[in-house]
N, C-alpha and C. Protein backbone atom coordinates (compact mmCIF):
# COMPACT_ATOMS: atom_id res chain seq x y z
N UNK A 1 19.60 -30.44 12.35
CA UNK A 1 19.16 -29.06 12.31
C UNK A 1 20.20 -28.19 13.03
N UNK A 2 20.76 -27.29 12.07
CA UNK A 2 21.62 -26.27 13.29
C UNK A 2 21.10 -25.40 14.16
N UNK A 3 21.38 -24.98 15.57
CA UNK A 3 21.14 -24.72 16.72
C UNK A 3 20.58 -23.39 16.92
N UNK A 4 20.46 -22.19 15.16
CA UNK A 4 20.10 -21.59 15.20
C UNK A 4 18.72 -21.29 14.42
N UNK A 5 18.49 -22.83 13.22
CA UNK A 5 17.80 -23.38 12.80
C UNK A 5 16.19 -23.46 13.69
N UNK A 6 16.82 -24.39 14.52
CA UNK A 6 15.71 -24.77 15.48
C UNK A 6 14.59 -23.84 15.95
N UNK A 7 14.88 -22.22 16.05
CA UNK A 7 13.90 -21.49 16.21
C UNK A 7 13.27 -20.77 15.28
N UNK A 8 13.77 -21.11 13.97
CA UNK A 8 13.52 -19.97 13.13
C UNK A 8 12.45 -21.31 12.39
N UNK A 9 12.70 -22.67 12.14
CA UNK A 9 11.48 -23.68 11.67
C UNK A 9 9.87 -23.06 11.38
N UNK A 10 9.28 -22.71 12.71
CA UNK A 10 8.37 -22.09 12.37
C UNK A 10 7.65 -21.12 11.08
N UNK A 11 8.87 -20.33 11.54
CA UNK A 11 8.63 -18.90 10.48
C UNK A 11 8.60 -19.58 9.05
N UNK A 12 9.57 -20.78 8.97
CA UNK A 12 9.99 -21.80 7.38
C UNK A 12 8.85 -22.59 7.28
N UNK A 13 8.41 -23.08 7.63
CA UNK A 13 7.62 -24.00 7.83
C UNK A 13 5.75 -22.69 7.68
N UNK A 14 6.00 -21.45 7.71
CA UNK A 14 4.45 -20.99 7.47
C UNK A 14 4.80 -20.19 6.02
N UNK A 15 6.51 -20.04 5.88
CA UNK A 15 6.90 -19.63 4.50
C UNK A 15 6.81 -20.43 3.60
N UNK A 16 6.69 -21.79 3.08
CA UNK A 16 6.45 -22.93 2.75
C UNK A 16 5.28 -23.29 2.68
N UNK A 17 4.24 -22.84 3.59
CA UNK A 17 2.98 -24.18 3.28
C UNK A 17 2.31 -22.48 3.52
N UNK A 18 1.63 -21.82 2.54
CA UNK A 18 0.97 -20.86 2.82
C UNK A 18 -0.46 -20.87 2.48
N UNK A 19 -1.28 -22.19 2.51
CA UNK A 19 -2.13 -22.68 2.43
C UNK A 19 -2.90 -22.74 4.41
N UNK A 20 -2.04 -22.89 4.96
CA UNK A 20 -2.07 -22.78 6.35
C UNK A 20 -2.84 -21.44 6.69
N UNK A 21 -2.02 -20.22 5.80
CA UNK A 21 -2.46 -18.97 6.50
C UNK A 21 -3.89 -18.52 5.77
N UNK A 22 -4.32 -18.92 4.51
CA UNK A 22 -4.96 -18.62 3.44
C UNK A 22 -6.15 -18.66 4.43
N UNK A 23 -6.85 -17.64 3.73
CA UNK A 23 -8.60 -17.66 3.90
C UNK A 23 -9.42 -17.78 2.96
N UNK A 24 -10.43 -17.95 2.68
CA UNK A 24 -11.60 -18.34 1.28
C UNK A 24 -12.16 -16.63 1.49
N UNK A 25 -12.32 -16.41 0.62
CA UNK A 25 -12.85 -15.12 0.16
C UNK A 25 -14.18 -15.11 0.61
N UNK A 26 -14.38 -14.33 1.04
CA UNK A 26 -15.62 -13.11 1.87
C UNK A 26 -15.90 -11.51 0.86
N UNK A 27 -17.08 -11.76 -0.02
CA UNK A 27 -17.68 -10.51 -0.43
C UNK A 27 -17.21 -9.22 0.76
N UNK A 28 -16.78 -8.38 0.41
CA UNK A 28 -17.22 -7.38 1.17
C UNK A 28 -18.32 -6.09 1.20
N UNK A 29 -18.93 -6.20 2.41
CA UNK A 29 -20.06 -5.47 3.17
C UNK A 29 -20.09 -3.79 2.95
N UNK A 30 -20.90 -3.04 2.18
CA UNK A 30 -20.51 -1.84 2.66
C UNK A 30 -20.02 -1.00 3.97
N UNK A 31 -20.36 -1.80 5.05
CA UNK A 31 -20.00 -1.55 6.54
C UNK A 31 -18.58 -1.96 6.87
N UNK A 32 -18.23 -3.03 5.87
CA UNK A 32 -16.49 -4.11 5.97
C UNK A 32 -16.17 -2.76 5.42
N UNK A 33 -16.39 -2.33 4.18
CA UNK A 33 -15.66 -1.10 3.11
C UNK A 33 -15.30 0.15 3.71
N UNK A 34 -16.39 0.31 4.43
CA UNK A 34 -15.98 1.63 5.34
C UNK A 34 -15.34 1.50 6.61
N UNK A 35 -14.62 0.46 7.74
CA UNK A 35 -13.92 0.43 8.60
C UNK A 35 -12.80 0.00 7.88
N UNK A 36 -12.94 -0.81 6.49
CA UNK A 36 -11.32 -1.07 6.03
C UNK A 36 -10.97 0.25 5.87
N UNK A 37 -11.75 1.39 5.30
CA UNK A 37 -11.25 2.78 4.84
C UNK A 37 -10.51 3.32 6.06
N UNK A 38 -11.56 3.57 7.35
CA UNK A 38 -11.01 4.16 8.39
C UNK A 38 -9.66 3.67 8.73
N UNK A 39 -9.81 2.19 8.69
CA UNK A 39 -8.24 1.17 9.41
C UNK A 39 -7.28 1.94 8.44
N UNK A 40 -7.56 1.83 7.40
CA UNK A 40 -6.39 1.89 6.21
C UNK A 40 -5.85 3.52 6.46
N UNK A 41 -6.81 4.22 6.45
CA UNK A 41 -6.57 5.71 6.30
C UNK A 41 -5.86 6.27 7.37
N UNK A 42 -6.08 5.58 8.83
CA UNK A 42 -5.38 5.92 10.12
C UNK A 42 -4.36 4.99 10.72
N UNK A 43 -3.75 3.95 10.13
CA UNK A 43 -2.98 2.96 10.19
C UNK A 43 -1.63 3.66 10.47
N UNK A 44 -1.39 3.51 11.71
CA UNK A 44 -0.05 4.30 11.99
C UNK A 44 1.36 3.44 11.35
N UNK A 45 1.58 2.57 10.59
CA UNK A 45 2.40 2.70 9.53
C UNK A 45 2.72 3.66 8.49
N UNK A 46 1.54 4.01 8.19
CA UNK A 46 1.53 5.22 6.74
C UNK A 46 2.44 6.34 7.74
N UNK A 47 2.30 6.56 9.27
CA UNK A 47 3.03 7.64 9.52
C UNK A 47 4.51 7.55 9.60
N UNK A 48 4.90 6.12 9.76
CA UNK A 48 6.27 5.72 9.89
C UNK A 48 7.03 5.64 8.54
N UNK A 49 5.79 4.86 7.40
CA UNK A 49 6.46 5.36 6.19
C UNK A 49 6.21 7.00 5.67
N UNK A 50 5.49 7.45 6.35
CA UNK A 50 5.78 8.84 5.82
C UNK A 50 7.04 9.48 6.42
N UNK A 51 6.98 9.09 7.43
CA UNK A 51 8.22 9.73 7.97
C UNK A 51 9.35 9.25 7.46
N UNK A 52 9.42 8.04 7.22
CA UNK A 52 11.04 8.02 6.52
C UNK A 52 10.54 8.58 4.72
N UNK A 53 9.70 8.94 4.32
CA UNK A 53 9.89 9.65 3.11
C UNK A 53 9.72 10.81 3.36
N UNK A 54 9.87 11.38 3.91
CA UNK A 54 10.13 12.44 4.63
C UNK A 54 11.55 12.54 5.25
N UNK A 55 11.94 11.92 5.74
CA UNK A 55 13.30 12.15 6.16
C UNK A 55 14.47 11.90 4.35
N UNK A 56 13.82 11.03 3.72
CA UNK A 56 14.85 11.10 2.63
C UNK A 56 14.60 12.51 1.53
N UNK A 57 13.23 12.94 1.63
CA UNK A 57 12.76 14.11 1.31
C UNK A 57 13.80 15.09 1.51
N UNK A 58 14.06 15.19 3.15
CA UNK A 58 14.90 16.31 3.58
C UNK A 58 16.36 16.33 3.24
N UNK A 59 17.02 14.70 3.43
CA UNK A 59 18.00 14.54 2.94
C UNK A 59 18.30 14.81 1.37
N UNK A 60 17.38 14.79 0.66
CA UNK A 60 17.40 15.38 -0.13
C UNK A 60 17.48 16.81 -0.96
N UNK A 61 17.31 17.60 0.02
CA UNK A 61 16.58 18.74 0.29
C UNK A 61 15.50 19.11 -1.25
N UNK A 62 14.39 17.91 -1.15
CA UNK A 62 13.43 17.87 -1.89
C UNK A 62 11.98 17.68 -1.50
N UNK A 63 11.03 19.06 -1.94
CA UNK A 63 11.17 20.03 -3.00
C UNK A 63 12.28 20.99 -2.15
N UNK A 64 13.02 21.73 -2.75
CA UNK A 64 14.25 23.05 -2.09
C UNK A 64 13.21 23.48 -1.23
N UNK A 65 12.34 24.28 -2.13
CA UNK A 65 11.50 25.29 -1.62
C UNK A 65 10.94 25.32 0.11
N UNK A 66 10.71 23.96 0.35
CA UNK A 66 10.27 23.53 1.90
C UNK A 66 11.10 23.70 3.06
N UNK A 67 12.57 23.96 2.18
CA UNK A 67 13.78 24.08 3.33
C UNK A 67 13.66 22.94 3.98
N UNK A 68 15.03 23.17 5.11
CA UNK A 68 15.74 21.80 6.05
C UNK A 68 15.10 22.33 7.48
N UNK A 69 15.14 21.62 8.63
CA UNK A 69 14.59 21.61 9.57
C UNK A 69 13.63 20.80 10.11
N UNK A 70 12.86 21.28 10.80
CA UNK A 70 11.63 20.86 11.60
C UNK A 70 10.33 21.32 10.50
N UNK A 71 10.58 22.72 10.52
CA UNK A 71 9.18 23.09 9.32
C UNK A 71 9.56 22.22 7.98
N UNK A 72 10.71 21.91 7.64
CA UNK A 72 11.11 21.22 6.41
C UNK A 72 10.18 20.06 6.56
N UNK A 73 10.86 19.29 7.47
CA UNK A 73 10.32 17.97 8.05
C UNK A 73 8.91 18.05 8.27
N UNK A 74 8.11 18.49 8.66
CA UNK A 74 6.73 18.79 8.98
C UNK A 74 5.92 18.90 7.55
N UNK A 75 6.54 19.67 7.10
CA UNK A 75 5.91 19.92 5.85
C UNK A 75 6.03 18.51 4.85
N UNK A 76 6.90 17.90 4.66
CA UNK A 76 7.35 16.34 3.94
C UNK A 76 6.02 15.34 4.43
N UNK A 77 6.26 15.88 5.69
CA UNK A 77 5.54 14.34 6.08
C UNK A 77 3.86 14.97 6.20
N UNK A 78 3.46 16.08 6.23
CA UNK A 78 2.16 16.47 6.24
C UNK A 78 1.71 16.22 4.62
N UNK A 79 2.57 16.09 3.57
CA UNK A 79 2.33 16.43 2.33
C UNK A 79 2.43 14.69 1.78
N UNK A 80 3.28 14.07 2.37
CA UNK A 80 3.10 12.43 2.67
C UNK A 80 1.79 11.66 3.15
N UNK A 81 1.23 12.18 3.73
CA UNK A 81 0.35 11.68 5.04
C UNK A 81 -1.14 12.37 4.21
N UNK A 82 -0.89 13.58 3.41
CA UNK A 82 -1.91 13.93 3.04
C UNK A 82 -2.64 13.28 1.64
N UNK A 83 -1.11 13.10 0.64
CA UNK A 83 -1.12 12.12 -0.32
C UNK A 83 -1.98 10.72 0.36
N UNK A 84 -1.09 9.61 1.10
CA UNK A 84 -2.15 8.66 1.67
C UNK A 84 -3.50 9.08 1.62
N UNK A 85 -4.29 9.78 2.64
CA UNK A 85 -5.17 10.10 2.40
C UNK A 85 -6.41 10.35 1.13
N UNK A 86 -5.93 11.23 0.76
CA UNK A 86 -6.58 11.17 -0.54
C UNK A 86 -6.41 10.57 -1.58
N UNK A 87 -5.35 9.30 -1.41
CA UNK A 87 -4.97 7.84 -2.39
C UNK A 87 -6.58 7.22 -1.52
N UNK A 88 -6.27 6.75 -0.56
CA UNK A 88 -7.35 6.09 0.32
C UNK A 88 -8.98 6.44 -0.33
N UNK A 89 -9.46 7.65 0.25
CA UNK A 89 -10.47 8.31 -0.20
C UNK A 89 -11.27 8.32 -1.83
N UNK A 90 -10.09 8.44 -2.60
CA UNK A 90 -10.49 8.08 -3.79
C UNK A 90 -10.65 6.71 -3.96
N UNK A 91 -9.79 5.63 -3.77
CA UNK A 91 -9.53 4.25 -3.61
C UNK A 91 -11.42 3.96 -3.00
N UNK A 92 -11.40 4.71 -1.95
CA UNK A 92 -13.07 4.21 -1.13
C UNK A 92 -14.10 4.55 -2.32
N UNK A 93 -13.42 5.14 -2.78
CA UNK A 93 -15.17 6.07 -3.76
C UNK A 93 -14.89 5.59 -5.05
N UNK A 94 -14.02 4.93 -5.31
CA UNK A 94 -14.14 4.48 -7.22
C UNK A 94 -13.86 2.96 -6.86
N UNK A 95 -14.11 2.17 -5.35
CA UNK A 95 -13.67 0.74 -5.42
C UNK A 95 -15.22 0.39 -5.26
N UNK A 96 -16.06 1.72 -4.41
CA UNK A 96 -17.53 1.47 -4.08
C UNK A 96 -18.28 1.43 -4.94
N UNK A 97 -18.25 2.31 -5.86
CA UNK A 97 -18.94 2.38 -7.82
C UNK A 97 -18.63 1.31 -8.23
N UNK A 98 -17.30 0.77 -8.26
CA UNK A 98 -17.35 -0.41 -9.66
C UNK A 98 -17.18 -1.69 -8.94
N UNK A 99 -17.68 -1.47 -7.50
CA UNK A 99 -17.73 -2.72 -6.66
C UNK A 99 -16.59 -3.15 -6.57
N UNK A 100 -14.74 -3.33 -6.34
CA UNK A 100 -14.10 -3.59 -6.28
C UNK A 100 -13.59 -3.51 -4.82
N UNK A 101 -13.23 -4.83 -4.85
CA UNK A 101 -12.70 -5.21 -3.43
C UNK A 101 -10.79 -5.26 -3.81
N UNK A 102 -10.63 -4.30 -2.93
CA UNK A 102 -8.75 -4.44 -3.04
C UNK A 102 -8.00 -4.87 -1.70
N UNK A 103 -8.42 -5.91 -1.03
CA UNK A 103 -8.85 -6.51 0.11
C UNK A 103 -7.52 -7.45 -0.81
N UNK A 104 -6.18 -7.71 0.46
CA UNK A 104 -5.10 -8.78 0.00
C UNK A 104 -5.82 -10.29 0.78
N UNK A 105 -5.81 -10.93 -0.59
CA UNK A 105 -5.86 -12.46 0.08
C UNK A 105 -5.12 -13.48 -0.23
N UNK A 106 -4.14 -13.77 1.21
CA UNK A 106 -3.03 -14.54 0.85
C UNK A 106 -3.00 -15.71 -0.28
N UNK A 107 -1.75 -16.03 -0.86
CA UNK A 107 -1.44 -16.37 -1.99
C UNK A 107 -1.42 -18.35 -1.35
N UNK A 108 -2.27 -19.22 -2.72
CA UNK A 108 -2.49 -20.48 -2.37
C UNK A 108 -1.39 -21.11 -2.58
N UNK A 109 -0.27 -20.37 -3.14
CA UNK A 109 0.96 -21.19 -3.45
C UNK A 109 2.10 -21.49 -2.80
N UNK A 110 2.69 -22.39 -3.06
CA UNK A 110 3.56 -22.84 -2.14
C UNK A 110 4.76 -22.20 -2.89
N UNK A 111 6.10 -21.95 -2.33
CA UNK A 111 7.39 -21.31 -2.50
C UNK A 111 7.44 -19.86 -2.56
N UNK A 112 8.47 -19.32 -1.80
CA UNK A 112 8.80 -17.80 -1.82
C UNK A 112 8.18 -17.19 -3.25
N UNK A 113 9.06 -17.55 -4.15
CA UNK A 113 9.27 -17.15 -5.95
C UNK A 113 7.78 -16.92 -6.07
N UNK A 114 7.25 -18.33 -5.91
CA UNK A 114 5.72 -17.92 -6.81
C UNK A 114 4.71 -16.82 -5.61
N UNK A 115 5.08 -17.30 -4.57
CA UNK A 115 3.87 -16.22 -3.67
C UNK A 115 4.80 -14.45 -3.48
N UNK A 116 5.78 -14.42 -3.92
CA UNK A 116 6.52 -13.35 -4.46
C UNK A 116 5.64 -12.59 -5.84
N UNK A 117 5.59 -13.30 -6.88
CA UNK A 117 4.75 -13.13 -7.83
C UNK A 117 3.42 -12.62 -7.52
N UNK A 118 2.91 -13.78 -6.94
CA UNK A 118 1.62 -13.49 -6.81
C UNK A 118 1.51 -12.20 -6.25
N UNK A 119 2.03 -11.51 -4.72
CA UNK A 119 2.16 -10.70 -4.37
C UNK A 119 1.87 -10.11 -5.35
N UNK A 120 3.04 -8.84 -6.14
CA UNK A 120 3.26 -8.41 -7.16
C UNK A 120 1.97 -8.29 -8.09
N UNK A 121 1.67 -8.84 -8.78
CA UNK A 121 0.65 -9.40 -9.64
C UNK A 121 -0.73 -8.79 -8.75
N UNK A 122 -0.85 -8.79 -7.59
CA UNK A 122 -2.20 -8.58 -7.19
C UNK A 122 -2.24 -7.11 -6.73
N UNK A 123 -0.98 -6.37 -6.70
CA UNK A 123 -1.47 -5.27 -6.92
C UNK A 123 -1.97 -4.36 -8.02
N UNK A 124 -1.91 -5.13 -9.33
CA UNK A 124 -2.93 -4.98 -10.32
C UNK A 124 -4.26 -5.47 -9.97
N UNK A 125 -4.70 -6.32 -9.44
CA UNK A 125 -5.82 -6.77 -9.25
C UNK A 125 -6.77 -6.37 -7.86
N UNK A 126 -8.57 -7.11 -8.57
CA UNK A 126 -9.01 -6.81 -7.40
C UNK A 126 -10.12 -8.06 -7.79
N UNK A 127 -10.94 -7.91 -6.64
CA UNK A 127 -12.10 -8.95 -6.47
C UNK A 127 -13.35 -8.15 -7.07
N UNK A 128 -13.93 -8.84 -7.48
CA UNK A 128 -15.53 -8.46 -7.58
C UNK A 128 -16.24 -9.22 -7.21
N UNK A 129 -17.71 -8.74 -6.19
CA UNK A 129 -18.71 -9.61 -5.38
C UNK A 129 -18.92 -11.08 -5.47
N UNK A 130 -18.41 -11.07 -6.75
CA UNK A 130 -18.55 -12.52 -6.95
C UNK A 130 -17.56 -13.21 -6.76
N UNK A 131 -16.39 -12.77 -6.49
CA UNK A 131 -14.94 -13.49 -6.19
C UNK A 131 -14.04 -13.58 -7.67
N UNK A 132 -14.54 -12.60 -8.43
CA UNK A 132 -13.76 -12.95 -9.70
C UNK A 132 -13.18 -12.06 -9.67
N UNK A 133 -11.51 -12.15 -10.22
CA UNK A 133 -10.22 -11.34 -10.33
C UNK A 133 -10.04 -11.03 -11.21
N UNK A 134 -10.12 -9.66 -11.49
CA UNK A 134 -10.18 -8.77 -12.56
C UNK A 134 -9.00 -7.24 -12.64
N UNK A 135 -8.60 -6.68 -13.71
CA UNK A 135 -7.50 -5.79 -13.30
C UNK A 135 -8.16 -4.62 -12.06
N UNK A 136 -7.50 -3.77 -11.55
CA UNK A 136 -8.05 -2.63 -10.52
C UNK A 136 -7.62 -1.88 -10.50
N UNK A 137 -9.28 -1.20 -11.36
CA UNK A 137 -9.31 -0.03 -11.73
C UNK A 137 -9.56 1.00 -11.03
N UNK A 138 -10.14 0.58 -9.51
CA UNK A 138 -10.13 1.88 -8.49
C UNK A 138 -8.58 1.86 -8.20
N UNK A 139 -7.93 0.93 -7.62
CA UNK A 139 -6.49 0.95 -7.36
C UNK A 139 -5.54 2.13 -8.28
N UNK A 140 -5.23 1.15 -9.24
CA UNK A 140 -4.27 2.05 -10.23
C UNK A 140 -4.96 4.02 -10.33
N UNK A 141 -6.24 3.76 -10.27
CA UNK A 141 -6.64 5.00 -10.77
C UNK A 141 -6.59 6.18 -9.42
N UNK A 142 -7.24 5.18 -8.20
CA UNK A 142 -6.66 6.06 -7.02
C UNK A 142 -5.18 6.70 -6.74
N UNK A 143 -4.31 6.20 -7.20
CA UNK A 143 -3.10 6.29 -7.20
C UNK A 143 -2.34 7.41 -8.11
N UNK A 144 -2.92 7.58 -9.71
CA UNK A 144 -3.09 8.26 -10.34
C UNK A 144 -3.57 9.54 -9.97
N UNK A 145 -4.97 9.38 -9.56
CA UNK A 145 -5.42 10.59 -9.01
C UNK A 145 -4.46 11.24 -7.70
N UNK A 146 -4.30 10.33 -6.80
CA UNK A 146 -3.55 11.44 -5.92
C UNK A 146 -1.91 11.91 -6.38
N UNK A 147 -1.85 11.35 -6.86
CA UNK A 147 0.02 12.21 -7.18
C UNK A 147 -0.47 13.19 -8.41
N UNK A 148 -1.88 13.37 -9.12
CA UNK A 148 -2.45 14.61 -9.93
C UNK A 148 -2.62 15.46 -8.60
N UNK A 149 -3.12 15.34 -7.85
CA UNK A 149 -4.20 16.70 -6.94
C UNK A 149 -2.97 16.48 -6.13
N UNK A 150 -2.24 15.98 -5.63
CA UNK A 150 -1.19 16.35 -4.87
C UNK A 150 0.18 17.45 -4.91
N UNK A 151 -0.21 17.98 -6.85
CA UNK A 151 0.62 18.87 -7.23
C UNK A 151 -0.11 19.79 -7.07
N UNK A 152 -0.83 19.88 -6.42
CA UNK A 152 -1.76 21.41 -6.16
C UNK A 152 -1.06 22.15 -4.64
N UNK A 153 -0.56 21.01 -3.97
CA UNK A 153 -0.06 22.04 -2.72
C UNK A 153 1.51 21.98 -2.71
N UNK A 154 2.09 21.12 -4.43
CA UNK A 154 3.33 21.11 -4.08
C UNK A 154 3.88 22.56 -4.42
N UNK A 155 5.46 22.82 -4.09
CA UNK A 155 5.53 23.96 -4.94
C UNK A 155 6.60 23.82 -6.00
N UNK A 156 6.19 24.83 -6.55
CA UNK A 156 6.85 24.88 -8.28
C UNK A 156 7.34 24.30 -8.98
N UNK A 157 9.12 24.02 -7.86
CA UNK A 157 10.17 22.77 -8.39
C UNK A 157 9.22 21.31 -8.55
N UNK A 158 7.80 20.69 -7.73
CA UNK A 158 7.70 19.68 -7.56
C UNK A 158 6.16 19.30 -8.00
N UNK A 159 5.59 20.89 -8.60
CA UNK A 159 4.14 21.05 -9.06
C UNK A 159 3.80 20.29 -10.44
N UNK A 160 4.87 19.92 -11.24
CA UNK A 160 4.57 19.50 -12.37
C UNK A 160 4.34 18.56 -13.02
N UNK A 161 3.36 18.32 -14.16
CA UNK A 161 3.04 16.64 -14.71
C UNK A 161 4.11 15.44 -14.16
N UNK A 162 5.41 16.14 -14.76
CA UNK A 162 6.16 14.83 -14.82
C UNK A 162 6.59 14.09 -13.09
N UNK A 163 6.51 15.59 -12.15
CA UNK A 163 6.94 15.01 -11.20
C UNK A 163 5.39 14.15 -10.68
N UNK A 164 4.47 14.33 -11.17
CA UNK A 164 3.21 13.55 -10.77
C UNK A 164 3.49 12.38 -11.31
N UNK A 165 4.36 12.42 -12.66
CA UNK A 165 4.19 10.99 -13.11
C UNK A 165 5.04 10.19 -12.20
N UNK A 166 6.61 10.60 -12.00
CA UNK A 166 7.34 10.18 -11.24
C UNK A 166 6.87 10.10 -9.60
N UNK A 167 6.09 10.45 -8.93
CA UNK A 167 5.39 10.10 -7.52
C UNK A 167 4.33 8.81 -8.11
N UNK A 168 3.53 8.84 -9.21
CA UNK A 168 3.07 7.66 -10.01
C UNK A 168 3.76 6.39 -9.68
N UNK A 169 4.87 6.73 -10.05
CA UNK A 169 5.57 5.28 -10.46
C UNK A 169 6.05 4.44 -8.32
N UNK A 170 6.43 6.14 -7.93
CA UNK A 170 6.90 5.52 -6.41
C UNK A 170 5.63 4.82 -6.19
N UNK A 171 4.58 5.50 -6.29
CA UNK A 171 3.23 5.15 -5.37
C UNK A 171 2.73 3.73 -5.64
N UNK A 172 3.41 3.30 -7.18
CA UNK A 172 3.28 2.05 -7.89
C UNK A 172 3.92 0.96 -6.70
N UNK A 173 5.57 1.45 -6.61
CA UNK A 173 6.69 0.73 -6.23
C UNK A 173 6.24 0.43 -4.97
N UNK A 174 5.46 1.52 -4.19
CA UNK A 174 5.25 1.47 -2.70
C UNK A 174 4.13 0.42 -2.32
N UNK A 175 3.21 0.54 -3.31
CA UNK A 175 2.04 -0.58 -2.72
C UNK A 175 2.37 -1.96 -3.12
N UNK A 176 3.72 -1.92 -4.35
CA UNK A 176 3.74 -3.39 -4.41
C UNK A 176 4.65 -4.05 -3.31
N UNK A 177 5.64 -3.32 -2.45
CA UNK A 177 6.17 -3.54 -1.50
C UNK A 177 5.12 -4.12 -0.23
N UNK A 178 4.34 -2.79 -0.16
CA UNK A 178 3.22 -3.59 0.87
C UNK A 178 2.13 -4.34 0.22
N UNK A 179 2.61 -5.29 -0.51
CA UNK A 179 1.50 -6.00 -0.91
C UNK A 179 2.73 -7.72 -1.03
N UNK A 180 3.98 -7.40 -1.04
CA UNK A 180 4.40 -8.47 -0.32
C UNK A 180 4.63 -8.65 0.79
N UNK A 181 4.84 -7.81 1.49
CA UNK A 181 4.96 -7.29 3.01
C UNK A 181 3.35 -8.08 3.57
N UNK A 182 1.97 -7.99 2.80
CA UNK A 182 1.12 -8.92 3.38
C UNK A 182 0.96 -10.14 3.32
N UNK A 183 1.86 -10.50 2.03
CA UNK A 183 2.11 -12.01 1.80
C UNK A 183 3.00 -12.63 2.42
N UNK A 184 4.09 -11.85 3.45
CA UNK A 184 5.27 -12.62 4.26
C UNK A 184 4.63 -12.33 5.31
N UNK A 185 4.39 -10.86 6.08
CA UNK A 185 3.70 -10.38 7.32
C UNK A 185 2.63 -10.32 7.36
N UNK A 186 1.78 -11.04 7.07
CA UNK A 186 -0.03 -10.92 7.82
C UNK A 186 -0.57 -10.42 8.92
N UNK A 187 0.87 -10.44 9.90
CA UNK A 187 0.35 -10.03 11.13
C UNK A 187 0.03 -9.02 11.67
N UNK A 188 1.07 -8.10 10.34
CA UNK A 188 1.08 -6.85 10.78
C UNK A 188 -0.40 -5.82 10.20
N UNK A 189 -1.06 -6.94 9.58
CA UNK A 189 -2.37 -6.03 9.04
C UNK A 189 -3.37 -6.73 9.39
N UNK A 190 -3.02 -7.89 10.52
CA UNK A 190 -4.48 -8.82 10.86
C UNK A 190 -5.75 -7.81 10.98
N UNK A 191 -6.76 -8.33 10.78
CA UNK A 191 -8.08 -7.38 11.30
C UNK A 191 -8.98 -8.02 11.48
N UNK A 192 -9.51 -7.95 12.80
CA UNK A 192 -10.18 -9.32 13.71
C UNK A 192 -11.76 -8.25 13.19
């Protein structure tokens, strides 16, 4: 084993056997549904990724209209942070109707590639009470909905269908990132 090997084993060794980290599925509780909402909705990650989409926002100087600065910046990440939100909110209210649990549960497979996939793959999906995996339709549609109502406070340059479709597709790109991000890092979303 090389000498730099030796400490990193662990981390290989829970990347490899991810049967170790796996849990058996748990219905969720309307009482589980509503503190996952709160956790999810106030999860000070969303502010760190807002802030760096926000900072590439500015570097961008996109939308113009918001200008560079501090009010630039403020405004990016209030309009970031507000999107989350009302992704969340809708996500709570169309996962509670059609009973859908969008609750990540680590992947039974063994190797990067396939629990890579899986990742991926399950942000189409969701659970229903009964533990059966079905596409998710609060998901995709929460997502949908907020980059629609989110062109209501954008302005002009950034108010329009297509740029809704195009925040669509990020908002796509973004949850499938954190949806492998829970299949390598668990830790960072444990919830005791």
């Amino acid at each position: 084993m090389l000498p730099s090997a030796r400490y990193l084993w662990p981390f290989s060794l829970w990347l490899a056997i991810p049967g170790l980290m796996a849990q058996s599925y748990m219905p969720l509780t309307p009482g589980g549904r509503v503190r996952d909402y709160l956790k999810d909705s106030f999860n000070p990650i969303y502010l760190v990724t807002g802030s760096a989409g926000a900072a590439i926002g500015q570097w961008r100087d996109s939308p113009h209209e918001w200008g560079q600065g501090g009010q630039g910046f403020g405004r990016r990440l209030a309009s970031s942070y507000a999107q989350h939100l009302t992704t969340d909110t809708l996500l709570f209210a169309t996962s509670s109707l059609l009973h859908e649990d969008n609750r990540y549960v680590p992947s039974p497979r063994a190797g990067v590639k396939a629990r890579i996939g899986y990742a991926l793959k399950s942000t189409f999906q969701a659970r229903h009470d009964d533990g059966s995996v079905h596409f998710s339709v609060s998901r995709i549609s929460s997502m949908a909905g907020s980059s629609l109502i989110s062109r209501t406070w954008q302005p002009p340059s950034s108010g329009k269908l297509s740029s809704a479709g195009i925040n669509f597709g990020a908002s796509l790109g973004s949850a499938m990132g954190f949806q492998v991000a829970h299949e390598f890092l668990p830790f960072l979303w444990r919830r005791q």
